[in-house]
PDB file of N, CA and C in Angstrom:
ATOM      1  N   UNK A   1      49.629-102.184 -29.807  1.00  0.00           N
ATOM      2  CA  UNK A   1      48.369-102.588 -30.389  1.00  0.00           C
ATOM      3  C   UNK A   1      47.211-101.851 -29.721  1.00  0.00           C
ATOM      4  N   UNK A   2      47.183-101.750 -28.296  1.00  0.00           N
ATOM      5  CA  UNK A   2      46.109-100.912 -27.405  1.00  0.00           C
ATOM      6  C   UNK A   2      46.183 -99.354 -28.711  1.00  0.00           C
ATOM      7  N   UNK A   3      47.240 -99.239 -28.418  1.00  0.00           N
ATOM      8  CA  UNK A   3      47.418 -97.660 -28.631  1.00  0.00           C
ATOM      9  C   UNK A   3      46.740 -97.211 -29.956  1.00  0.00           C
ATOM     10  N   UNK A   4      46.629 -98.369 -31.272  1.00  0.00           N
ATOM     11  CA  UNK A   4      46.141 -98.463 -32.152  1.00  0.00           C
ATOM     12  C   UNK A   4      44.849 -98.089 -32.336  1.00  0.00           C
ATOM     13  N   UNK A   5      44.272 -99.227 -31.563  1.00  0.00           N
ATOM     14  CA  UNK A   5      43.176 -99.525 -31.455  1.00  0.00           C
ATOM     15  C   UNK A   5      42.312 -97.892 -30.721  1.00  0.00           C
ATOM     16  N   UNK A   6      43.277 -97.295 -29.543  1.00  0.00           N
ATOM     17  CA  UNK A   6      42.338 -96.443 -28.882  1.00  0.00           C
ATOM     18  C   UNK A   6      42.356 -94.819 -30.427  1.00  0.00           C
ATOM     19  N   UNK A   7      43.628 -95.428 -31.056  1.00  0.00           N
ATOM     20  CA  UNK A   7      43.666 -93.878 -31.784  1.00  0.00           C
ATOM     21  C   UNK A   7      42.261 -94.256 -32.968  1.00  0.00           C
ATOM     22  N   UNK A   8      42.293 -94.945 -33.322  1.00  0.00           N
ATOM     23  CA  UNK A   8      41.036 -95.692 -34.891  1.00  0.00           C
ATOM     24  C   UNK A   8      39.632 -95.781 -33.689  1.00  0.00           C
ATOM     25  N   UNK A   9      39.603 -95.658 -32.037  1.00  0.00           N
ATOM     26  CA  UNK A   9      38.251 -94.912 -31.605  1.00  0.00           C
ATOM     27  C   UNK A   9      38.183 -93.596 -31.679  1.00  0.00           C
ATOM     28  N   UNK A  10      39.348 -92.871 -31.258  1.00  0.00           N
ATOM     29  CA  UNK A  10      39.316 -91.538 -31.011  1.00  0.00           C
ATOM     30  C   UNK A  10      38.973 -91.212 -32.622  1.00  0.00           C
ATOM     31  N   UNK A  11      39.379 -91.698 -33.492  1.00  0.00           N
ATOM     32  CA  UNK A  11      39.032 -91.227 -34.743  1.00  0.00           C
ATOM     33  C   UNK A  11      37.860 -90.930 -35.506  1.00  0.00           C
ATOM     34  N   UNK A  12      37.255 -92.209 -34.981  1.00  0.00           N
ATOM     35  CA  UNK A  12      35.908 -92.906 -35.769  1.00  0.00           C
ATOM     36  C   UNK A  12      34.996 -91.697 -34.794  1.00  0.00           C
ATOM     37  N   UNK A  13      35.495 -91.645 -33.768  1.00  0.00           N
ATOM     38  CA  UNK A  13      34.372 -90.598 -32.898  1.00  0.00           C
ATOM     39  C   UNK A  13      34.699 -89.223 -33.682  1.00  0.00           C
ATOM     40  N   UNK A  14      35.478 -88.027 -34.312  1.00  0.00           N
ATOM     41  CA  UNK A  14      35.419 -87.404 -34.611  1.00  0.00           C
ATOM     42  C   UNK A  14      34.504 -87.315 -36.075  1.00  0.00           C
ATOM     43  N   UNK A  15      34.621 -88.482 -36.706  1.00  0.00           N
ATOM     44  CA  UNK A  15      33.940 -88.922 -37.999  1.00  0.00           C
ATOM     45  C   UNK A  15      32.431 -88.460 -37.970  1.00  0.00           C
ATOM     46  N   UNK A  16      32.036 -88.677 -36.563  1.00  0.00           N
ATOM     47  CA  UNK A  16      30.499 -88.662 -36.089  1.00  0.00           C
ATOM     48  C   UNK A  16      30.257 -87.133 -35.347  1.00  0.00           C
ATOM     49  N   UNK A  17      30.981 -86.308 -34.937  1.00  0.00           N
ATOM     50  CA  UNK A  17      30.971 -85.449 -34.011  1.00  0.00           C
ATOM     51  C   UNK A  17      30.314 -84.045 -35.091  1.00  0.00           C
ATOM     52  N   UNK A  18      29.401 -83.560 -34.154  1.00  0.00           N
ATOM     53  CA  UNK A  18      28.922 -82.136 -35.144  1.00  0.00           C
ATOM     54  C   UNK A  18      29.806 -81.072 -33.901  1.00  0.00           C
ATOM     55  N   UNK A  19      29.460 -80.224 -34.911  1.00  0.00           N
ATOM     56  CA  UNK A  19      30.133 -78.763 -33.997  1.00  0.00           C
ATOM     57  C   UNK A  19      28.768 -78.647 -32.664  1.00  0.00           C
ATOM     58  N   UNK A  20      29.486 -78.415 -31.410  1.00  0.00           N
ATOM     59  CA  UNK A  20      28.436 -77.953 -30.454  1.00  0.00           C
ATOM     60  C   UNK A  20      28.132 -76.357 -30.680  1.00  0.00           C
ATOM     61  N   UNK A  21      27.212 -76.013 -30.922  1.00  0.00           N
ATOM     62  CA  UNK A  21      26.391 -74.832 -31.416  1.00  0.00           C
ATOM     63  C   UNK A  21      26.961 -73.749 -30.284  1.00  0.00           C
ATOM     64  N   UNK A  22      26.567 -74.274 -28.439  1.00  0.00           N
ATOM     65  CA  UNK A  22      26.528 -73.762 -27.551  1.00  0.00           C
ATOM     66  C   UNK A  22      27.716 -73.142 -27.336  1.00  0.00           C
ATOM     67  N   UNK A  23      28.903 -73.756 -27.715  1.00  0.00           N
ATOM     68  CA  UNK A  23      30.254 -73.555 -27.484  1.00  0.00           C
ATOM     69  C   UNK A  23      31.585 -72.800 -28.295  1.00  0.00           C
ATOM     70  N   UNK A  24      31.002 -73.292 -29.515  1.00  0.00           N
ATOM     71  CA  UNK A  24      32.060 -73.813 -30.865  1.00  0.00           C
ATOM     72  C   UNK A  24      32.533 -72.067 -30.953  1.00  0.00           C
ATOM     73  N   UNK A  25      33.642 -71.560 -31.875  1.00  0.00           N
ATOM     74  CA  UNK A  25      33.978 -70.125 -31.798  1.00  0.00           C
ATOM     75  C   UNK A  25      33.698 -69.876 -33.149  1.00  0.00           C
ATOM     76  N   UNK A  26      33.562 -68.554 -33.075  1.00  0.00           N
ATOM     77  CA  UNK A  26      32.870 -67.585 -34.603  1.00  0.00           C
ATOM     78  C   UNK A  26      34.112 -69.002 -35.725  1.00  0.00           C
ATOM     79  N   UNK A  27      35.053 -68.897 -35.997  1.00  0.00           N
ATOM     80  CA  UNK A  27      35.738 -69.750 -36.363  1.00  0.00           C
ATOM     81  C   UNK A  27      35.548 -71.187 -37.163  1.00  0.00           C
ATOM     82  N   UNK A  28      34.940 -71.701 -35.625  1.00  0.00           N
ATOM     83  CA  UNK A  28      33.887 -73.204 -36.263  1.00  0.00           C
ATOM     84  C   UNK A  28      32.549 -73.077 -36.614  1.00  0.00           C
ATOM     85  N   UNK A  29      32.333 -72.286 -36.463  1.00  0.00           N
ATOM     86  CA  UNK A  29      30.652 -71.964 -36.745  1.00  0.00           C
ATOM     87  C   UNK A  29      30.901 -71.307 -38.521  1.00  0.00           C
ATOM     88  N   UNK A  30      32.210 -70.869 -38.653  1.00  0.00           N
ATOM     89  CA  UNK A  30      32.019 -70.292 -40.221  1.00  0.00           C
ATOM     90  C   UNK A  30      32.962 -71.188 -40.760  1.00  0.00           C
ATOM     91  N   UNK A  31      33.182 -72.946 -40.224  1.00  0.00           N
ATOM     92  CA  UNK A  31      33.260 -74.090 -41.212  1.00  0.00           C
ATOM     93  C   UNK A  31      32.342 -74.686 -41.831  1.00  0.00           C
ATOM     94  N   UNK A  32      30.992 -74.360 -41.046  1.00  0.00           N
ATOM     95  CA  UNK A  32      29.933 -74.853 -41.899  1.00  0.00           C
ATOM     96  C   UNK A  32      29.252 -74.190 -43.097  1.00  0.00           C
ATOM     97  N   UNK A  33      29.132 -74.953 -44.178  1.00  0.00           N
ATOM     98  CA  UNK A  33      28.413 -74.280 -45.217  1.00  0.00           C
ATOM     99  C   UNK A  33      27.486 -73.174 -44.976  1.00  0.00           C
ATOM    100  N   UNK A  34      27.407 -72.114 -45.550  1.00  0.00           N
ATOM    101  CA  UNK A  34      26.296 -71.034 -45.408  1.00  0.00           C
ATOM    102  C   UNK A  34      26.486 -70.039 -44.270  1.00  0.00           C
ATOM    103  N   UNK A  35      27.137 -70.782 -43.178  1.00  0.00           N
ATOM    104  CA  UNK A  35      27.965 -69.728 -42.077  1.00  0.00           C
ATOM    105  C   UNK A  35      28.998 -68.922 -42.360  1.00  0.00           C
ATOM    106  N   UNK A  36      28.465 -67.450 -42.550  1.00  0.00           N
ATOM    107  CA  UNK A  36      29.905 -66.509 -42.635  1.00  0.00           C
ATOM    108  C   UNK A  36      30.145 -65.760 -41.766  1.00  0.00           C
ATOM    109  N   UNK A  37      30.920 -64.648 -41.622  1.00  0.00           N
ATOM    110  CA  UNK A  37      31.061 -64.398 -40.661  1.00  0.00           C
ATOM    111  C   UNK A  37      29.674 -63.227 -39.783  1.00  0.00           C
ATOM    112  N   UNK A  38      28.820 -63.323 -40.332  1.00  0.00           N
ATOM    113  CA  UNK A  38      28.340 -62.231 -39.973  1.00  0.00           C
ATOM    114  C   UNK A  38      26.549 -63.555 -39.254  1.00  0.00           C
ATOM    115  N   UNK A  39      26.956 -64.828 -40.085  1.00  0.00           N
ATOM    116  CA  UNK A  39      26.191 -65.496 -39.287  1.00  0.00           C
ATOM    117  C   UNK A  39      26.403 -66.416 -38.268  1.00  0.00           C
ATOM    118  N   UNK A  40      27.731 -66.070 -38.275  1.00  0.00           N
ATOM    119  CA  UNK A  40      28.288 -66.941 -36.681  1.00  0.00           C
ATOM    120  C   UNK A  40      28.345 -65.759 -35.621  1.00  0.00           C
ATOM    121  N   UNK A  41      28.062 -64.943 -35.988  1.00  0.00           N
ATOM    122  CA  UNK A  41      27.950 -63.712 -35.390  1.00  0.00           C
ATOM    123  C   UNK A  41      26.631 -63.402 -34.172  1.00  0.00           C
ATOM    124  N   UNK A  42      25.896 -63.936 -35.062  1.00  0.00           N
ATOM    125  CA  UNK A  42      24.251 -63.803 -35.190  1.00  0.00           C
ATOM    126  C   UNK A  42      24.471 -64.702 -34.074  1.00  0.00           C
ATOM    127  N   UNK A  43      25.042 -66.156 -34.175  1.00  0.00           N
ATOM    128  CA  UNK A  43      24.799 -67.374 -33.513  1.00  0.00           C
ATOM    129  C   UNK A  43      25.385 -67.306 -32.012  1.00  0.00           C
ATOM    130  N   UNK A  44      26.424 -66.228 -31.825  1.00  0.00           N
ATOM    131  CA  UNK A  44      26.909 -66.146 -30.789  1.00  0.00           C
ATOM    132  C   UNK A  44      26.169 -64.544 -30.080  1.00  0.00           C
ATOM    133  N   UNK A  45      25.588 -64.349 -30.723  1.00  0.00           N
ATOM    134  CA  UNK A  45      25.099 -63.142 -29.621  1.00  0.00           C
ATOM    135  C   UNK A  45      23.545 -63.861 -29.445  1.00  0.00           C
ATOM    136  N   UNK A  46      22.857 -64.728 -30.212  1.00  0.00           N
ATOM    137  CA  UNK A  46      21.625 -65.584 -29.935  1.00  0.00           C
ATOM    138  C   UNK A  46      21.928 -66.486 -28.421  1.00  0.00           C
ATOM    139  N   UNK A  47      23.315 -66.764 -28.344  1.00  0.00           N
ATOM    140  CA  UNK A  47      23.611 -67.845 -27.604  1.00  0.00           C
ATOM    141  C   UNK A  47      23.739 -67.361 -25.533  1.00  0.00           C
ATOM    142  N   UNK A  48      24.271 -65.502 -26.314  1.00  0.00           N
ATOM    143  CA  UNK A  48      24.522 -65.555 -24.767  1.00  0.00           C
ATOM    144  C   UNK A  48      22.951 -65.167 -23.832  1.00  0.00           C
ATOM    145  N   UNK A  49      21.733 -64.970 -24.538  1.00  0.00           N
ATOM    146  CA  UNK A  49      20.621 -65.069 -24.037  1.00  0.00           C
ATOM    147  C   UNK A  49      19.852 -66.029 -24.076  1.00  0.00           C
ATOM    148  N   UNK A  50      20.556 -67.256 -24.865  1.00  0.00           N
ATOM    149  CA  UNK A  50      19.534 -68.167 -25.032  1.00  0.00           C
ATOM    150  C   UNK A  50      20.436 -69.895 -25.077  1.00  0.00           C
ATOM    151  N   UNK A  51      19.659 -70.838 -24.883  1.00  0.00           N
ATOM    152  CA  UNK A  51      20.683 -72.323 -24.609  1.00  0.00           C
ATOM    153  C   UNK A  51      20.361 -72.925 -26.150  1.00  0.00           C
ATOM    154  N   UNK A  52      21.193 -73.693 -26.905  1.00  0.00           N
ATOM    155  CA  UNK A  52      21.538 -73.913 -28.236  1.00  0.00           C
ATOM    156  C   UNK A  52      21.525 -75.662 -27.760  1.00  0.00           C
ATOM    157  N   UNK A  53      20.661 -76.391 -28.012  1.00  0.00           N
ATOM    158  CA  UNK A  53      20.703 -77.988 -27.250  1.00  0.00           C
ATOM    159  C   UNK A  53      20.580 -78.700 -28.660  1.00  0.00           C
ATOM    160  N   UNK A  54      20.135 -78.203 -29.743  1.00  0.00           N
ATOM    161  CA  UNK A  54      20.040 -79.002 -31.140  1.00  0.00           C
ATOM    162  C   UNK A  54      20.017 -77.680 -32.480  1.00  0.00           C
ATOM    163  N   UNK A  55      20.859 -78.253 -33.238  1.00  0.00           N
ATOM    164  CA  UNK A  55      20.704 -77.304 -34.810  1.00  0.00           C
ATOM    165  C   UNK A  55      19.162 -76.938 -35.176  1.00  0.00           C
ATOM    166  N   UNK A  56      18.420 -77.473 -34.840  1.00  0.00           N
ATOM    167  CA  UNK A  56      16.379 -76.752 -34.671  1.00  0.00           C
ATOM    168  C   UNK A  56      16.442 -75.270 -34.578  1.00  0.00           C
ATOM    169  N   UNK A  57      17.426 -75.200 -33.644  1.00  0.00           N
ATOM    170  CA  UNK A  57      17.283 -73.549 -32.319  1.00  0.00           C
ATOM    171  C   UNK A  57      17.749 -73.010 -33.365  1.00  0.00           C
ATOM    172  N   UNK A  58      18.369 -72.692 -33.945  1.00  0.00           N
ATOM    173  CA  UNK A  58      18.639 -71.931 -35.146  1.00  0.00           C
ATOM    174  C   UNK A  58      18.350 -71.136 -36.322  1.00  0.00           C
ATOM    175  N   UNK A  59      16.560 -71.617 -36.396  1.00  0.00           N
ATOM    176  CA  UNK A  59      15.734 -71.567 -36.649  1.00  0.00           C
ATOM    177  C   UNK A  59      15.337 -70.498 -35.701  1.00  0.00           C
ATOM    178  N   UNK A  60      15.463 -69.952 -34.878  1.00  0.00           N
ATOM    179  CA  UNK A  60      14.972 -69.095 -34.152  1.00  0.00           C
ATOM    180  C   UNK A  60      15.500 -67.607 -34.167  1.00  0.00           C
ATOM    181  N   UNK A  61      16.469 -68.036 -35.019  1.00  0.00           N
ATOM    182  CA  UNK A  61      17.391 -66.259 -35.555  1.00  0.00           C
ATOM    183  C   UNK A  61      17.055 -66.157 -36.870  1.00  0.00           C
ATOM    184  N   UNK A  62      16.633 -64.771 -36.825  1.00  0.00           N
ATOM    185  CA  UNK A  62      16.167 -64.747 -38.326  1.00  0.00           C
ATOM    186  C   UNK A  62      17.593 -64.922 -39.419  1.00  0.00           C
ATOM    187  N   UNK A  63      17.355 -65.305 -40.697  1.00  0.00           N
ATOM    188  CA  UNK A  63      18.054 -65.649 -41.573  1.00  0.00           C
ATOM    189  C   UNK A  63      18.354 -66.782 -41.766  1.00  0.00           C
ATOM    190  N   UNK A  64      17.860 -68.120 -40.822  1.00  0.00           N
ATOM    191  CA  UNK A  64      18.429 -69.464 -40.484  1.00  0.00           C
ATOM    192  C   UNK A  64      17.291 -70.653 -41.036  1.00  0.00           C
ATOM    193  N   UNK A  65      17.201 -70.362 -41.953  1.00  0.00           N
ATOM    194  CA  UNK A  65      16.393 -71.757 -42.591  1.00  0.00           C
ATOM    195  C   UNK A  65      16.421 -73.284 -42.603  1.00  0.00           C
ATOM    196  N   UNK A  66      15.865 -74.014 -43.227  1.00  0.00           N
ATOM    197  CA  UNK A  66      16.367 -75.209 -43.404  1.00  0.00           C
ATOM    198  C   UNK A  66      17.289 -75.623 -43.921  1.00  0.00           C
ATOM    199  N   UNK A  67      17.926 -75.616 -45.043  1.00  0.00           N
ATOM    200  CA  UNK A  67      19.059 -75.408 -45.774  1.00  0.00           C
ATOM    201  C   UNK A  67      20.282 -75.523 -44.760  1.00  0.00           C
ATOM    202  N   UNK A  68      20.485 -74.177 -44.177  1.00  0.00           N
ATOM    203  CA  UNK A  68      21.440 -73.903 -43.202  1.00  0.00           C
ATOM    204  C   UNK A  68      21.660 -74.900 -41.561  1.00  0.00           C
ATOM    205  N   UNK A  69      20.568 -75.121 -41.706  1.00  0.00           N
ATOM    206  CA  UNK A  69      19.919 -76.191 -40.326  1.00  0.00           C
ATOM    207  C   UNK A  69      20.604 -77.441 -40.670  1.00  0.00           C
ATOM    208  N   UNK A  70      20.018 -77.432 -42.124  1.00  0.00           N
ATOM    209  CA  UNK A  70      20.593 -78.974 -42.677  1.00  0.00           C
ATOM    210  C   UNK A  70      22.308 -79.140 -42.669  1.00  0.00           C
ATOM    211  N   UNK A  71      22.670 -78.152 -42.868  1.00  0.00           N
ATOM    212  CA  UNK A  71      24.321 -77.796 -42.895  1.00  0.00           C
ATOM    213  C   UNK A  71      24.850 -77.848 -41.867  1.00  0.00           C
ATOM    214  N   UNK A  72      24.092 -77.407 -40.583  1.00  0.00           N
ATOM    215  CA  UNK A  72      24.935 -77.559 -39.319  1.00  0.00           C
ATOM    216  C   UNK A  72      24.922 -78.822 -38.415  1.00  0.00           C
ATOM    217  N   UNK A  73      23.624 -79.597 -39.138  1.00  0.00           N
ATOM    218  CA  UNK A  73      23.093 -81.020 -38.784  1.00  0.00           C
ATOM    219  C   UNK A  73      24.471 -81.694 -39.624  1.00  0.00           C
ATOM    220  N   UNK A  74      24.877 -81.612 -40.670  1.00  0.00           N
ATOM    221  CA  UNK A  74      25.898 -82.326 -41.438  1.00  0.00           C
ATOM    222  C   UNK A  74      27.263 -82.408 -40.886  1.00  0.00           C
ATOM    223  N   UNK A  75      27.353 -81.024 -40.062  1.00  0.00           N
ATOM    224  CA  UNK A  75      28.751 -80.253 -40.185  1.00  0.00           C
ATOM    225  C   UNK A  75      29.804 -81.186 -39.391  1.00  0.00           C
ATOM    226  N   UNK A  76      30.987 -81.409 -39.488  1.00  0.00           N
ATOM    227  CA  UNK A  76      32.190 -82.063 -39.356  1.00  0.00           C
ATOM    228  C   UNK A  76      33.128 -81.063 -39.316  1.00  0.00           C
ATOM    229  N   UNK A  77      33.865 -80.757 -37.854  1.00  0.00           N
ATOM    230  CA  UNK A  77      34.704 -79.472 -38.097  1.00  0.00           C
ATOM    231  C   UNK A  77      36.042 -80.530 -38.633  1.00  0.00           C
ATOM    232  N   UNK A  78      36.249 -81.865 -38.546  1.00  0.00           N
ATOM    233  CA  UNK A  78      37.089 -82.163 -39.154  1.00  0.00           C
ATOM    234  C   UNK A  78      37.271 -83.272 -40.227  1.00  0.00           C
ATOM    235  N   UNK A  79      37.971 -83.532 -41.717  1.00  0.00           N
ATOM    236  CA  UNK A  79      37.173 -83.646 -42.747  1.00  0.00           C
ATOM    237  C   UNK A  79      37.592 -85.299 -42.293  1.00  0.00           C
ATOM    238  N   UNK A  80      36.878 -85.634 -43.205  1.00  0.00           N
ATOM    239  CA  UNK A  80      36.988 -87.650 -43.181  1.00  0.00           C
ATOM    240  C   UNK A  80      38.539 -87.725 -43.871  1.00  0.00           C
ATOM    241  N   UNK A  81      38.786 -87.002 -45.028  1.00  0.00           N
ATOM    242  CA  UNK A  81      39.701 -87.317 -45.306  1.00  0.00           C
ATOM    243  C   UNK A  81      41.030 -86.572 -44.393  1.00  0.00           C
ATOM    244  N   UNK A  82      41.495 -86.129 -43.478  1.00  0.00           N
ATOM    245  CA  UNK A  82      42.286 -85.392 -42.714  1.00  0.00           C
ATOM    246  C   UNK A  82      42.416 -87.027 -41.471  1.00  0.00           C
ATOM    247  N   UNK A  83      41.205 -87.235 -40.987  1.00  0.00           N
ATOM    248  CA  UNK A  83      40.973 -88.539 -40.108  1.00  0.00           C
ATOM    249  C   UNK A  83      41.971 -89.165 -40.924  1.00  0.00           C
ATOM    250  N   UNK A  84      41.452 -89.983 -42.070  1.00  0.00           N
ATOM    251  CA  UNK A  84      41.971 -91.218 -42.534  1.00  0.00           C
ATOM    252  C   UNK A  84      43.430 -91.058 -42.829  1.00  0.00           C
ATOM    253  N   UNK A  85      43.777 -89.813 -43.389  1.00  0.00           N
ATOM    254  CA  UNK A  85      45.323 -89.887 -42.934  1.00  0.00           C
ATOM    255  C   UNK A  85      46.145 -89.926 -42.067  1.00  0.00           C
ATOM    256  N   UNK A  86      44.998 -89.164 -40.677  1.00  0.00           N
ATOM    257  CA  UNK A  86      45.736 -89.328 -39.458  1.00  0.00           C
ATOM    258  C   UNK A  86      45.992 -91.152 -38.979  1.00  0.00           C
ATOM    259  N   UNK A  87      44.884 -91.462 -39.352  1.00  0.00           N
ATOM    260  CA  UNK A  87      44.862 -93.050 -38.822  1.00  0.00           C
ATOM    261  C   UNK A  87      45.962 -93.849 -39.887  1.00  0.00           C
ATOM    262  N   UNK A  88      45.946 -93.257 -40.631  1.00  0.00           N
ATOM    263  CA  UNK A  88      47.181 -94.282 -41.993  1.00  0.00           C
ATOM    264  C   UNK A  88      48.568 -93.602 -41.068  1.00  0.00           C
ATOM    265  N   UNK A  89      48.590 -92.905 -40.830  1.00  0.00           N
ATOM    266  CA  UNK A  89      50.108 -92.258 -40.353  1.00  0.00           C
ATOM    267  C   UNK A  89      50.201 -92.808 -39.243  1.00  0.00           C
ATOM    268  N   UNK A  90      49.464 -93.091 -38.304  1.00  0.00           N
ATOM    269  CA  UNK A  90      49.538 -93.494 -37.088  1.00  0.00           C
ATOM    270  C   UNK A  90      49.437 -95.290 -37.172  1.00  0.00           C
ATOM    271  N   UNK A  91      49.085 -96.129 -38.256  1.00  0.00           N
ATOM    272  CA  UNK A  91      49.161 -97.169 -38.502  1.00  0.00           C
ATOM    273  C   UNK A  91      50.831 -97.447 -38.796  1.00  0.00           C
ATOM    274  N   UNK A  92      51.023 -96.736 -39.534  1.00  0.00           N
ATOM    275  CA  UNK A  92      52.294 -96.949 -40.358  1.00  0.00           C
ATOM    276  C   UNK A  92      53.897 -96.932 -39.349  1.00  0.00           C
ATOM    277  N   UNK A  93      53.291 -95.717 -37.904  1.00  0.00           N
ATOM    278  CA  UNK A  93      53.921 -95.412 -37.417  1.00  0.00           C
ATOM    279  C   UNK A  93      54.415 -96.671 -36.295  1.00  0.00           C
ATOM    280  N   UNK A  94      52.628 -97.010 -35.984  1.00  0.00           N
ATOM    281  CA  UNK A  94      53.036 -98.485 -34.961  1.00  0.00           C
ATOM    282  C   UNK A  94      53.333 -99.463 -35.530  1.00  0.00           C
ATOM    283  N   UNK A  95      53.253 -99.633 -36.838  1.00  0.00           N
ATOM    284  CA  UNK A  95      53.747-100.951 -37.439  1.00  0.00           C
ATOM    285  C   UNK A  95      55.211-100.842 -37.311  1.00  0.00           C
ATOM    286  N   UNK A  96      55.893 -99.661 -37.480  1.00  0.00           N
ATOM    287  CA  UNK A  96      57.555 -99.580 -37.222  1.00  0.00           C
ATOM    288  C   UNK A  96      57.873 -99.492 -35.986  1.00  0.00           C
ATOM    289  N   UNK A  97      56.834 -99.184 -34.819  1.00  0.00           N
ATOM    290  CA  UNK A  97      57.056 -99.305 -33.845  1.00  0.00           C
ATOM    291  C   UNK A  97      57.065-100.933 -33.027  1.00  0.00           C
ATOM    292  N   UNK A  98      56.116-101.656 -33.362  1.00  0.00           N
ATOM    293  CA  UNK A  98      56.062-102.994 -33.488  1.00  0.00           C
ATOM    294  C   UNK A  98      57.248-103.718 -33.883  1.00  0.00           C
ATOM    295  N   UNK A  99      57.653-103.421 -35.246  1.00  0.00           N
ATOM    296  CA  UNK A  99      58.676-104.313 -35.595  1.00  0.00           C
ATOM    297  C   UNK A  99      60.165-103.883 -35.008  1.00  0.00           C
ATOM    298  N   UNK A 100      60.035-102.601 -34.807  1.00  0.00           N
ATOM    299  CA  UNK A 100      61.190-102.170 -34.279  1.00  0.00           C
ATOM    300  C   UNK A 100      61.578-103.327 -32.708  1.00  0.00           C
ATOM    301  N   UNK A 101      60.631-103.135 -32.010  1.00  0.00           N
ATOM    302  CA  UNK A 101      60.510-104.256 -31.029  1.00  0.00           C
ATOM    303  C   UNK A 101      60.942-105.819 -30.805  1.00  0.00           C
ATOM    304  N   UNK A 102      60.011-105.957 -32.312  1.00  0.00           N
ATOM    305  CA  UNK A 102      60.271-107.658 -32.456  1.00  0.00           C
ATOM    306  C   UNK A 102      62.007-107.585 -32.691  1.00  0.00           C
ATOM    307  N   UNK A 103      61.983-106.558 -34.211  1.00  0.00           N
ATOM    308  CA  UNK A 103      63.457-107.134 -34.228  1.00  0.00           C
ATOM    309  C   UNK A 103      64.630-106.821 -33.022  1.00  0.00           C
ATOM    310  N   UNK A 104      64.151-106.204 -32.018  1.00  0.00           N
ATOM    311  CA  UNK A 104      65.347-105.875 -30.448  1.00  0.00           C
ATOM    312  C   UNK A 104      65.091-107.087 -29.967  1.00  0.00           C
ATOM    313  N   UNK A 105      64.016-107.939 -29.577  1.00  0.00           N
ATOM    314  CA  UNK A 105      63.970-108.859 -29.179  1.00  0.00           C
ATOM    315  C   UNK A 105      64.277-110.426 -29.814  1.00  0.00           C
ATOM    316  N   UNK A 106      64.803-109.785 -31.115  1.00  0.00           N
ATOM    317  CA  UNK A 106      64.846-111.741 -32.016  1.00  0.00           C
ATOM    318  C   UNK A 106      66.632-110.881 -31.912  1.00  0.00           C
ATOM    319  N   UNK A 107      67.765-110.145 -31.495  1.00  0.00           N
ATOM    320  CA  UNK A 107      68.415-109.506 -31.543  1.00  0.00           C
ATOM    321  C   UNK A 107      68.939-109.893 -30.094  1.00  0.00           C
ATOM    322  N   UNK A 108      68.331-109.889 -29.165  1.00  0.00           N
ATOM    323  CA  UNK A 108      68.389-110.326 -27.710  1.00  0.00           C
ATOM    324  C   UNK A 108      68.742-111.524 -27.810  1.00  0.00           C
ATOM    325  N   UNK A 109      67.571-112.494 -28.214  1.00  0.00           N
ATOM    326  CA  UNK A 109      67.574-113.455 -28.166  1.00  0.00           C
ATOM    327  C   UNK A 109      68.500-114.578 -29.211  1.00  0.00           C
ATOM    328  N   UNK A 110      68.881-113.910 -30.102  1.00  0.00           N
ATOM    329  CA  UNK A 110      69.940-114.583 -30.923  1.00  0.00           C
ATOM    330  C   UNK A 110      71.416-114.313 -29.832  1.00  0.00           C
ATOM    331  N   UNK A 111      71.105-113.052 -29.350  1.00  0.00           N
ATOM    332  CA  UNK A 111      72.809-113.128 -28.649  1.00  0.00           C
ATOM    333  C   UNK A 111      72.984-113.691 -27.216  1.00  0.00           C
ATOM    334  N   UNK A 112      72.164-114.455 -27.008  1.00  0.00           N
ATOM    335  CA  UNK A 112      71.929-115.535 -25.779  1.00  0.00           C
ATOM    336  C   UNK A 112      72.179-116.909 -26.142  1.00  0.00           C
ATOM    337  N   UNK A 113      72.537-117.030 -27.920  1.00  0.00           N
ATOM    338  CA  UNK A 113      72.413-118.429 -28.072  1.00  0.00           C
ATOM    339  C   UNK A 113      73.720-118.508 -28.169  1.00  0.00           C
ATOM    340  N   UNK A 114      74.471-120.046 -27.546  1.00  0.00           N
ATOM    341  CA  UNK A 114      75.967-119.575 -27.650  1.00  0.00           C
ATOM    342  C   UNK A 114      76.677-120.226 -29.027  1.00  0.00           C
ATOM    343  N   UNK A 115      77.798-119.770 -29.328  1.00  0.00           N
ATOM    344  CA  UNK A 115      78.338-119.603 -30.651  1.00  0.00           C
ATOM    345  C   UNK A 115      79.259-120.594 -30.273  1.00  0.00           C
ATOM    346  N   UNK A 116      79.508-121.275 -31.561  1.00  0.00           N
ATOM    347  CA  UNK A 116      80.415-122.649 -31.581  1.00  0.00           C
ATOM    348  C   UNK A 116      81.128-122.635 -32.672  1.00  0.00           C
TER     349      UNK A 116
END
């Protein structure tokens, strides 16, 4: 049940997570809408002279409007629907893991009762 519970946080936190600008590779930077490769490009040679602390800074390389700002403010390198299957698979998985349990233990405990 812990284990449940910590995977449906770890989840819900990716749900919320944007790409870090400062870090992310040409790769994740061209999951976001309007990023191709030639503007994740842009974003990583902006980065090694300069610190990237909010999608604003972006705005500071030419070609990077609002639009695009708005896109990297949105961006989710992983989709809601990819989450919710992970969490249905991982539900499904401890529920057989659960019962697998109960029934070893109603299995135990029936062969402790004595037979007449």
């Amino acid at each position: 049940m812990k284990r449940l519970v910590a995977l449906l946080m770890l989840c819900c936190s990716f749900l919320f997570a944007e790409i870090n600008l400062q870090t992310a590779s040409k790769e994740e930077l061209m999951s976001v809408k309007g990023i191709g490769e030639k503007k994740a490009e842009q974003i990583i040679e902006y980065r090694k002279t300069n610190t990237i602390t909010k999608a604003d800074d972006l705005k500071n390389i030419k070609g990077f409007g609002d639009s695009i700002v708005g896109n990297v403010k949105d961006a989710n390198p992983v989709s809601k629907e990819k989450v919710n299957k992970k969490v249905e698979d991982k539900k499904e998985e401890t529920k057989k893991e659960l019962n697998g349990a109960v029934d070893k233990k109603i299995e135990k405990a029936t062969s402790l009762v004595p037979k007449f």
